[in-house]
Each structure stands twice: as structure tokens, then as C-alpha cells.
C-alpha atoms as a PDB file:
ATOM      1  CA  UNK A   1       0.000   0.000   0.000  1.00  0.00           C
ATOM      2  CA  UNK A   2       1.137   3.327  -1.025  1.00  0.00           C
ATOM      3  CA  UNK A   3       0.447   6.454   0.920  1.00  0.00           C
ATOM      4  CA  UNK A   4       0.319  10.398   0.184  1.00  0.00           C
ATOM      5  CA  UNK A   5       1.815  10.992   3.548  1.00  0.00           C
ATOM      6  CA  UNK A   6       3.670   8.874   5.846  1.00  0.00           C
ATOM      7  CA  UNK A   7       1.570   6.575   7.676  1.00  0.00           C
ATOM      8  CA  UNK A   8       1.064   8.558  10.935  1.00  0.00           C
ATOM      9  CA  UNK A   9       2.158   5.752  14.302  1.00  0.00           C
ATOM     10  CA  UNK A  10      -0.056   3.344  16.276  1.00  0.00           C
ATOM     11  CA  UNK A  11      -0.385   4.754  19.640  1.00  0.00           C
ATOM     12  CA  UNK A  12       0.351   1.675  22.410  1.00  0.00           C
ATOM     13  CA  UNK A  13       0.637   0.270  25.989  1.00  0.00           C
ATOM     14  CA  UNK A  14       3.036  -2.134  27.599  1.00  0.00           C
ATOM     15  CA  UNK A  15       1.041  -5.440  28.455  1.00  0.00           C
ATOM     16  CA  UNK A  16       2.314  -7.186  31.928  1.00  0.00           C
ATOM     17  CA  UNK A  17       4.030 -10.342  31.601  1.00  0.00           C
ATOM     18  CA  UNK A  18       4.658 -10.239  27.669  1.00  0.00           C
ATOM     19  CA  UNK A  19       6.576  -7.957  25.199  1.00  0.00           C
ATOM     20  CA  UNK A  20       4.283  -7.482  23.022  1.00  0.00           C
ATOM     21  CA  UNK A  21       1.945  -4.106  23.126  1.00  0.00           C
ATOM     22  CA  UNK A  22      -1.324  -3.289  23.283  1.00  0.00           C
ATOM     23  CA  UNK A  23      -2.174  -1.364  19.995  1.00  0.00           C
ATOM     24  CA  UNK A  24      -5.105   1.846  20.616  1.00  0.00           C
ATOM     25  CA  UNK A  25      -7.906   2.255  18.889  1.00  0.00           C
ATOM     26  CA  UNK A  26     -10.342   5.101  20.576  1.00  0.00           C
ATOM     27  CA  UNK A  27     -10.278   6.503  23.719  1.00  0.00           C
ATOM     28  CA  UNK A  28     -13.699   6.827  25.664  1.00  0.00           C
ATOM     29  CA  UNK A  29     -14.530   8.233  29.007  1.00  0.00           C
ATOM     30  CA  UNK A  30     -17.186   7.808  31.250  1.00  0.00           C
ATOM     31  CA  UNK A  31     -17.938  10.926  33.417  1.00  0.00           C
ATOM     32  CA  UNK A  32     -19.217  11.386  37.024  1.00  0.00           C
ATOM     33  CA  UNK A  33     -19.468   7.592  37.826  1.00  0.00           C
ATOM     34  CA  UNK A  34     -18.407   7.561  41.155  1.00  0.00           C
ATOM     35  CA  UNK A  35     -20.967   9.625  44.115  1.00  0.00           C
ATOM     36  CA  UNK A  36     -18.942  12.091  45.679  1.00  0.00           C
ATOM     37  CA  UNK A  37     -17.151  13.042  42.810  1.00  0.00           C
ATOM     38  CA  UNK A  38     -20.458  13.935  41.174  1.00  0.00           C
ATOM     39  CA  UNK A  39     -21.654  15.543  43.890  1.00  0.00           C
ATOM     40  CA  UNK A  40     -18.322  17.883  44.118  1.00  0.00           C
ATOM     41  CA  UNK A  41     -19.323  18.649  40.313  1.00  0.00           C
ATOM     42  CA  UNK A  42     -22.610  19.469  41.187  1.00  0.00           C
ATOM     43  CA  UNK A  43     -24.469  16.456  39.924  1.00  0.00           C
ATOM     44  CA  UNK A  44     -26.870  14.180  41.317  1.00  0.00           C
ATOM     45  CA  UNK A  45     -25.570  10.396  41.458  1.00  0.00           C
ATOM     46  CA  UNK A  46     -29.035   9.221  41.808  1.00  0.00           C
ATOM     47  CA  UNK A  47     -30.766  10.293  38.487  1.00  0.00           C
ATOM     48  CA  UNK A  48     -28.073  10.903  36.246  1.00  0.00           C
ATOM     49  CA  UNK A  49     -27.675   8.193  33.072  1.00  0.00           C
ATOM     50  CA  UNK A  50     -23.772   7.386  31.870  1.00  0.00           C
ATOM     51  CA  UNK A  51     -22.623   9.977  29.499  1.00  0.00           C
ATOM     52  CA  UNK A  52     -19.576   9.819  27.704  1.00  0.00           C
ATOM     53  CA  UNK A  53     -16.770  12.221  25.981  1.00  0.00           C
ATOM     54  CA  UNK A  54     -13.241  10.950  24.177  1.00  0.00           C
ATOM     55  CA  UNK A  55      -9.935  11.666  23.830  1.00  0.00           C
ATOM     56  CA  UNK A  56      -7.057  11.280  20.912  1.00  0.00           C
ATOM     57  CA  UNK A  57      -5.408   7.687  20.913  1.00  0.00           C
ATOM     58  CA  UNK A  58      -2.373   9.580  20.634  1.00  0.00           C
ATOM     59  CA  UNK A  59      -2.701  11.419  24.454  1.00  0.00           C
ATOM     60  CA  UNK A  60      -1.121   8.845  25.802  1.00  0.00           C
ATOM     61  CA  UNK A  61       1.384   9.492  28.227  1.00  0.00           C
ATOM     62  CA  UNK A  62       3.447   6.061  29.247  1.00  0.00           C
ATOM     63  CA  UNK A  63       4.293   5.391  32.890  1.00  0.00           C
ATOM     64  CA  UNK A  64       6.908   6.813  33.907  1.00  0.00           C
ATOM     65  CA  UNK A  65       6.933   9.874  31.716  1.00  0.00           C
ATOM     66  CA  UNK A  66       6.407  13.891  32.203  1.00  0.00           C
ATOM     67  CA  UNK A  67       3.015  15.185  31.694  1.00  0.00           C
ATOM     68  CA  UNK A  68       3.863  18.729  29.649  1.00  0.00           C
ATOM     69  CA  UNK A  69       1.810  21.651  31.276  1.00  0.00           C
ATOM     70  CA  UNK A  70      -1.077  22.192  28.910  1.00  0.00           C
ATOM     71  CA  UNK A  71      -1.215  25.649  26.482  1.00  0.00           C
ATOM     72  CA  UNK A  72      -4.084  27.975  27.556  1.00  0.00           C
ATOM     73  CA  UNK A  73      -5.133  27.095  30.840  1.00  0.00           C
ATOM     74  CA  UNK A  74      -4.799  28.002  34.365  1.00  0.00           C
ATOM     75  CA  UNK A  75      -6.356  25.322  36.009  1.00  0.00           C
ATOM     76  CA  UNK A  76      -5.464  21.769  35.061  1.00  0.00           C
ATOM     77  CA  UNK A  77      -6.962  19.296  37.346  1.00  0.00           C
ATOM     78  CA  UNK A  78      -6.068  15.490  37.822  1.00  0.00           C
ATOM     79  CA  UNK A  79      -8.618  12.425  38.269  1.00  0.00           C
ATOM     80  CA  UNK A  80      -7.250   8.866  38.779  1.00  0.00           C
ATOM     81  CA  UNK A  81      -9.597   6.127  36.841  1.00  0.00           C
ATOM     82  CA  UNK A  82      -9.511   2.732  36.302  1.00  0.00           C
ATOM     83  CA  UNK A  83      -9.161   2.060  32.228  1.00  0.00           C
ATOM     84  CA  UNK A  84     -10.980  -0.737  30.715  1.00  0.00           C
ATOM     85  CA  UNK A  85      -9.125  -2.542  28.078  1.00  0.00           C
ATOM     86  CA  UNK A  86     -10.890  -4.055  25.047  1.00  0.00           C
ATOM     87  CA  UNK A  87     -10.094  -7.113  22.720  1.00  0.00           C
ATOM     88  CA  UNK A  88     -13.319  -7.348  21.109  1.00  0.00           C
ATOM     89  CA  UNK A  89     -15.978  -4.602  20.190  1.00  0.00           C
ATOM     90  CA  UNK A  90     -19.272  -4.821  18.534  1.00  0.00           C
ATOM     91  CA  UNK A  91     -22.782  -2.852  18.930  1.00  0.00           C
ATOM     92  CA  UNK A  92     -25.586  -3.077  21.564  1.00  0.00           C
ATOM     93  CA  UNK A  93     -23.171  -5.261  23.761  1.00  0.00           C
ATOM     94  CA  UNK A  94     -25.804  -7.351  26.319  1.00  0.00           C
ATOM     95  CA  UNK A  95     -25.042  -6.194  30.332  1.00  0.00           C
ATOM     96  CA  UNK A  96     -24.208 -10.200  30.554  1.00  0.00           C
ATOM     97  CA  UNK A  97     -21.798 -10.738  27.907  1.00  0.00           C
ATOM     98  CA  UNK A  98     -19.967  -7.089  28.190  1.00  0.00           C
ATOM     99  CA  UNK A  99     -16.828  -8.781  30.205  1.00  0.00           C
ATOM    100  CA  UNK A 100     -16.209 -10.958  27.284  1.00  0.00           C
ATOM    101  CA  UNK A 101     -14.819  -7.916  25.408  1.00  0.00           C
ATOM    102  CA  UNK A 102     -12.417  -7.007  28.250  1.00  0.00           C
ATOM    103  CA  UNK A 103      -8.567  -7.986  27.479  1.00  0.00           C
ATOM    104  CA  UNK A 104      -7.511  -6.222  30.744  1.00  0.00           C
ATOM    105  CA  UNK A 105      -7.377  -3.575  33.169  1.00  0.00           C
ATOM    106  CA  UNK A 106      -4.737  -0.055  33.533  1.00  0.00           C
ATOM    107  CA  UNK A 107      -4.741   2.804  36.327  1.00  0.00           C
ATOM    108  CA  UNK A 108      -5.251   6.261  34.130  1.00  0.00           C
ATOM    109  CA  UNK A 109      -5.435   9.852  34.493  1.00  0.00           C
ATOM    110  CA  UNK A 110      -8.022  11.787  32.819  1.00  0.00           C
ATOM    111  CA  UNK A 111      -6.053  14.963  32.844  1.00  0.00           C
ATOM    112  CA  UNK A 112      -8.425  18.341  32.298  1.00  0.00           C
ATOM    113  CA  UNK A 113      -8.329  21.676  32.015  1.00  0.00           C
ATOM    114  CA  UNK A 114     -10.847  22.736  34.291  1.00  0.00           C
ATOM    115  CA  UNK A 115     -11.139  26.793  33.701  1.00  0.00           C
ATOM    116  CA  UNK A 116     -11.634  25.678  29.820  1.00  0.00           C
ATOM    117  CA  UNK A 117     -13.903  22.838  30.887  1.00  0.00           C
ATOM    118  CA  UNK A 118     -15.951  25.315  33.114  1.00  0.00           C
ATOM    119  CA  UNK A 119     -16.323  27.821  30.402  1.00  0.00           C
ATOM    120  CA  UNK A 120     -17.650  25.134  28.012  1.00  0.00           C
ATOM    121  CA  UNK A 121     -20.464  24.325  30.402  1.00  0.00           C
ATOM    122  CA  UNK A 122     -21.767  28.094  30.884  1.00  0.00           C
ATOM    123  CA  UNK A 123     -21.715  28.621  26.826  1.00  0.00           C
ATOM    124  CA  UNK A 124     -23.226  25.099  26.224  1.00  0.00           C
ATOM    125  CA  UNK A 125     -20.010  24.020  23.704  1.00  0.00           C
ATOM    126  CA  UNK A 126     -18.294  20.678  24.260  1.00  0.00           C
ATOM    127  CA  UNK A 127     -15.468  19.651  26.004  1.00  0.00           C
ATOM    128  CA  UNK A 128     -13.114  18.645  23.818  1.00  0.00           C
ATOM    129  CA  UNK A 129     -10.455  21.723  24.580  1.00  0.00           C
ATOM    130  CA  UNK A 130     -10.577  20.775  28.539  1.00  0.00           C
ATOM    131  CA  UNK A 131     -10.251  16.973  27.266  1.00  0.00           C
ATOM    132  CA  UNK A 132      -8.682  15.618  24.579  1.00  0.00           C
ATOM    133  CA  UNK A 133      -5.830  18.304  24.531  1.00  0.00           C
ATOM    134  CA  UNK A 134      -2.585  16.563  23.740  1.00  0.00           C
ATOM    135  CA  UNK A 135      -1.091  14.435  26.130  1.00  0.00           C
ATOM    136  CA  UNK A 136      -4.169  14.481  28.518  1.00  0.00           C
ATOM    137  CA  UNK A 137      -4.579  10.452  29.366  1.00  0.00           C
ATOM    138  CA  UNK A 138      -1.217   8.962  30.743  1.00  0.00           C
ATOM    139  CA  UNK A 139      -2.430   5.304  31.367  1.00  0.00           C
ATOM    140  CA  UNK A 140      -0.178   2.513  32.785  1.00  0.00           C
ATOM    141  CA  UNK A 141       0.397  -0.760  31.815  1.00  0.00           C
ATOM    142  CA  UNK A 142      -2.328  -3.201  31.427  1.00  0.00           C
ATOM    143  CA  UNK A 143      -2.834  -5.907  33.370  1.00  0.00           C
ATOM    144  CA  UNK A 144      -4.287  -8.599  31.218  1.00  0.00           C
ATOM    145  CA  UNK A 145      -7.649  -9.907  33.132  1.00  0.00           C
ATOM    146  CA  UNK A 146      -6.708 -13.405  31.931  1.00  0.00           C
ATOM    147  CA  UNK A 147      -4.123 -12.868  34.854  1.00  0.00           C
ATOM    148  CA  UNK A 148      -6.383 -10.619  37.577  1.00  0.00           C
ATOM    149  CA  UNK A 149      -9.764 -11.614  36.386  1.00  0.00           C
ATOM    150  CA  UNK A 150     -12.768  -8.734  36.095  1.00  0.00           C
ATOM    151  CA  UNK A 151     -11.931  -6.523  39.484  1.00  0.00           C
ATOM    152  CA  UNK A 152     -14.880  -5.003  41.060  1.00  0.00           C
ATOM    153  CA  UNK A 153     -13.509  -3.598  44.412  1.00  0.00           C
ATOM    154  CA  UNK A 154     -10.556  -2.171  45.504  1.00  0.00           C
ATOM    155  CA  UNK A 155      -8.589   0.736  46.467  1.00  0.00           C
ATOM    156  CA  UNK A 156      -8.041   3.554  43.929  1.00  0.00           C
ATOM    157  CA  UNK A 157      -5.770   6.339  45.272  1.00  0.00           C
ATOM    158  CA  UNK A 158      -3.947   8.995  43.995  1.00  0.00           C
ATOM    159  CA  UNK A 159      -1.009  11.123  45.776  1.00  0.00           C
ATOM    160  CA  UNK A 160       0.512  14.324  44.674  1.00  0.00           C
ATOM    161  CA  UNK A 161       4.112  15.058  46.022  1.00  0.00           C
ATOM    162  CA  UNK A 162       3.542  12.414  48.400  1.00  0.00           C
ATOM    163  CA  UNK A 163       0.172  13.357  49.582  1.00  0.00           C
ATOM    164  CA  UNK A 164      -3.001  11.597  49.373  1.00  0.00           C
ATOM    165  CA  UNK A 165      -5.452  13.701  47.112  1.00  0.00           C
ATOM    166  CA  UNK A 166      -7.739  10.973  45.737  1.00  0.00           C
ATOM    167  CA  UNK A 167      -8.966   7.717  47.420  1.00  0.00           C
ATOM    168  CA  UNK A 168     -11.839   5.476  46.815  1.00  0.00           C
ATOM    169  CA  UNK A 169     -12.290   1.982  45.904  1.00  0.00           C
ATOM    170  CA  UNK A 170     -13.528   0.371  42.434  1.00  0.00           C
ATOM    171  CA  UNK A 171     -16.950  -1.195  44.400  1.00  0.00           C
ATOM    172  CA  UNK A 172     -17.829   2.759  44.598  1.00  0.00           C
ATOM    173  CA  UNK A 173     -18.701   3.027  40.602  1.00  0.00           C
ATOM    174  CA  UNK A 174     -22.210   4.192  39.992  1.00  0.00           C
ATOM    175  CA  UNK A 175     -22.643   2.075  36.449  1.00  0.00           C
ATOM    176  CA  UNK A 176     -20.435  -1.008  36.902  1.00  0.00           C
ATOM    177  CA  UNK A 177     -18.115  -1.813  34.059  1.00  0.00           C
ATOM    178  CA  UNK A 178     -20.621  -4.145  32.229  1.00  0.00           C
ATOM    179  CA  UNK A 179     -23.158  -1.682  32.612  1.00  0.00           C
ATOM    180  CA  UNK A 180     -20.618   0.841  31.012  1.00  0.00           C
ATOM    181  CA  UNK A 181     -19.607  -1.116  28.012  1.00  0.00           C
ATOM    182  CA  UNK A 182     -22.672  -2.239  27.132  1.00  0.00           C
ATOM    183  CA  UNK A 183     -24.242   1.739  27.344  1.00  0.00           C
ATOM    184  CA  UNK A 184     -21.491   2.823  25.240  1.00  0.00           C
ATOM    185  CA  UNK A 185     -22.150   0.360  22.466  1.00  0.00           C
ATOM    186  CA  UNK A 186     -25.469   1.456  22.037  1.00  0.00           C
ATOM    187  CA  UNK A 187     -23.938   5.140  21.263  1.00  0.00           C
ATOM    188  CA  UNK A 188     -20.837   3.592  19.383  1.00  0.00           C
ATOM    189  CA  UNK A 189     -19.576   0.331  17.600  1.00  0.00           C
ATOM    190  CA  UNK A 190     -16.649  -0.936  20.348  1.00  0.00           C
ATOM    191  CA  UNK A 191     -13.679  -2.233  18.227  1.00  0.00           C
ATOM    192  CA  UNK A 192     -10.592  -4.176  19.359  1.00  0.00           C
ATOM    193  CA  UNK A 193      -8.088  -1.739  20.792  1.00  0.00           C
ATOM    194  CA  UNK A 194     -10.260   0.378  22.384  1.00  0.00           C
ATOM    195  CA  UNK A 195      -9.665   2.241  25.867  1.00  0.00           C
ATOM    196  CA  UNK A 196     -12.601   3.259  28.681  1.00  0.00           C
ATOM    197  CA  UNK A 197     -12.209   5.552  31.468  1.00  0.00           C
ATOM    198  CA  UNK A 198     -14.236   4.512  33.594  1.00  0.00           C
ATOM    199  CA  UNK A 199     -14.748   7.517  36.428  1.00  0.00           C
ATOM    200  CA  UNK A 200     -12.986   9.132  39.019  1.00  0.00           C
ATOM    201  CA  UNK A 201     -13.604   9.429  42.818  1.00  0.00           C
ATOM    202  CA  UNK A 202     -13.722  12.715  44.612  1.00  0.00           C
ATOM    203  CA  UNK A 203     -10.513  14.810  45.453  1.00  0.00           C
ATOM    204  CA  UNK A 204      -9.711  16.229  41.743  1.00  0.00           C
ATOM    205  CA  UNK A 205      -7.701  19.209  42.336  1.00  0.00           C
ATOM    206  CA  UNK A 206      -5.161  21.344  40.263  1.00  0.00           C
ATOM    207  CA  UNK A 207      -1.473  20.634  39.900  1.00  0.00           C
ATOM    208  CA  UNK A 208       1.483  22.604  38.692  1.00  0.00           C
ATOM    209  CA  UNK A 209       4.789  21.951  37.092  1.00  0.00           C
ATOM    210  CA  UNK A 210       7.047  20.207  39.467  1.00  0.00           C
ATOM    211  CA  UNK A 211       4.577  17.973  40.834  1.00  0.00           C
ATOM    212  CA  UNK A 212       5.183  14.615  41.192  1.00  0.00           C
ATOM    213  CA  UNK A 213       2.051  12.276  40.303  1.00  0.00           C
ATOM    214  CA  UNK A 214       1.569   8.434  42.172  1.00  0.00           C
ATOM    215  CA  UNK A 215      -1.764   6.400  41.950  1.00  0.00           C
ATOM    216  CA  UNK A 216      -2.607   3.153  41.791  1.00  0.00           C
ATOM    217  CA  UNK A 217      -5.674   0.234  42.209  1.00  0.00           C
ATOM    218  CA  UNK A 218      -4.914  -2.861  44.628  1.00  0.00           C
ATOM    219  CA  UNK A 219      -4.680  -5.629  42.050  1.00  0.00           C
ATOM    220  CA  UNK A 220      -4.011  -4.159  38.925  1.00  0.00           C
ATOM    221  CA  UNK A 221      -1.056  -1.472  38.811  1.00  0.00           C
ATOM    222  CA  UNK A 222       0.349   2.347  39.396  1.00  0.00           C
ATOM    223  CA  UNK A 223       0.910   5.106  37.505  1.00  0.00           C
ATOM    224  CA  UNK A 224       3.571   7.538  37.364  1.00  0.00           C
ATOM    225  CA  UNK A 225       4.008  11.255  36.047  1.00  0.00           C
ATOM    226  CA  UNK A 226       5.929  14.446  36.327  1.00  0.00           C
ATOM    227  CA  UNK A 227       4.381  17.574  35.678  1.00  0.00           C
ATOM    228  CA  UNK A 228       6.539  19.792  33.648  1.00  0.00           C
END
């Protein structure tokens, strides 16, 4: 095959236990799926159906590296998430069957610019500039569930220079992972590759350059990154 531009790269992840990577194909995330964290956004847990945004495959920050200071905003904000891994997609994905898709499971950060997010809302626009900004989802490696199985408790935490900013644990979610996959494949066809955010607990908070960023979920892996 012959292109009219180099072919751009396949954004990846490091898979535990084996060399080989874990190719990208879409990046969704779930928003305001854990209580408190809705609450401290002003939402009400206990009427509110899933709803989803997206970020670039290519956002990816690996483990390990420096998370560049976003252009244009004042106020970026952190939220620790478990990240749903996908080997197989499809459309209208049953509750029941929805784990079948799963190849495995990664700690993430949905990185956001908050002042740019908070804008959006008053003026009605989307969120994509508070988002799915470059660099905005360092995710760490993934835990195949072959090895872990399907998680549904455990501690999610997040520190920042040492201090705990974020903790809740994965039993907390509002619309279990099932639940989410198989809502999101009503809006979208799921293919292979694909990523899910799955939520955040309460705690999200700015950070600034020099800040050093630790979080992790019991059983499946941590995630590090430098603010620069």
C-alpha cells in the first residue's frame, strides 16, 4: 500500500508479563461515575444516566513519563480512573456478555483543564479543549484480566508530592463496568483496541509543574508522572 503521507504511528501500551503491546484504537470516558465526585461537580448520582466524551489515541502518556503543562489554561486538574481494556468490540453489547470484550485492566489519568472545561459548560459548547488536549490520558500498563480476572472492588488512590489527594475503591462506581460497556455500544460500535475511562472518585484538584504524580488500584497497577 502506497500512501500520500507517511503513515502517521499506532499509539500503544506495555502489556504485563509479555513484550508485546497493546495497539489503541479510541479513547472513551465515562464521566461522574463515582458519588462524591459527582456531587463535588454538582451532579446528582441518583438520576443521572452514563454519558460519555473521548480523547485522541495519541494522548497517551506512558508510565513513567512527564506530563507537559497544557497551552491555555490556568487550572489543570487530575482524576485517577480505572481504564478498561478491550479485545473485542461490537454494537448493543448485552449487560451479561460485556466482560467478554475485556482484554484487561490499567490505572489512568483523565487529565483536564478545568477553567476551559468550566467555560464550556456556561456557553453550552463541548469539552473537547478541557479533554482531549494533547497528552491528557497517561495510562499505565495493562494488566491482562486473563491474569487478575474482572476486578470489582478495591482501592483507587492517587497522591501528589507524596500526599493523598484521591482515594476510593472500584466497588464505589455508579454504572459497573458491564453496565458501562454495554451503554457505550449502544452510542458507538466498540472495536478491538479500544480504551474506557471509567470515572474518578472525589478529590480532583489542580497541579502545577514540578509535581510529582503516584496512583494506583490494589490488584491491577500504578501510575507515574511528572508535571513539567
Amino acid at each position: 500500500m502506497e500512501y500520500v503521507i507517511p503513515l502517521p504511528p499506532i499509539a500503544t501500551l506495555p502489556v504485563e508479563g509479555t513484550q508485546a503491546r497493546f495497539p489503541v484504537h479510541r479513547i472513551y470516558c465515562v464521566g461522574r461515575n463515582y458519588a462524591e465526585h459527582s456531587r463535588e461537580m454538582g451532579g446528582d448520582p441518583d438520576r443521572e444516566s452514563p454519558f460519555f466524551f473521548v480523547k485522541p489515541a495519541d494522548g497517551i502518556v506512558s508510565d513513567g513519563a512527564d506530563f507537559p503543562y497544557p497551552a491555555q489554561t490556568q487550572d489543570v486538574h487530575h482524576e485517577i480512573e480505572l481504564v478498561v481494556a478491550l479485545a473485542k468490540g461490537g454494537k448493543d453489547i448485552a449487560t451479561g456478555s460485556a466482560l467478554d470484550c475485556v482484554y484487561g485492566y490499567a490505572v489512568g489519568l483523565d487529565m483536564t483543564r478545568r477553567d476551559l472545561q468550566a467555560a464550556a459548560k456556561k456557553q453550552g459548547r463541548p469539552w473537547e479543549t478541557s479533554k482531549g488536549f494533547d497528552q491528557s490520558a497517561p495510562i499505565g500498563t495493562i494488566a491482562p484480566s486473563a491474569t487478575i480476572g474482572h476486578p470489582t472492588s478495591g482501592a483507587i488512590w492517587l497522591k501528589v508530592n507524596g500526599e493523598v489527594r484521591q482515594r476510593g475503591d472500584l466497588s464505589q462506581l455508579i454504572w459497573k463496568n458491564p453496565e458501562v460497556i454495554a451503554h457505550l455500544s449502544a452510542l458507538f460500535t466498540l472495536a478491538p483496541g479500544d480504551l474506557i475511562f471509567t470515572g474518578t472518585p472525589a478529590g480532583v484538584g489542580s497541579v502545577r509543574r514540578g509535581d510529582a504524580l503516584e496512583g494506583g488500584i490494589d490488584g491491577i497497577g500504578t501510575l507515574r508522572a511528572t508535571v513539567v
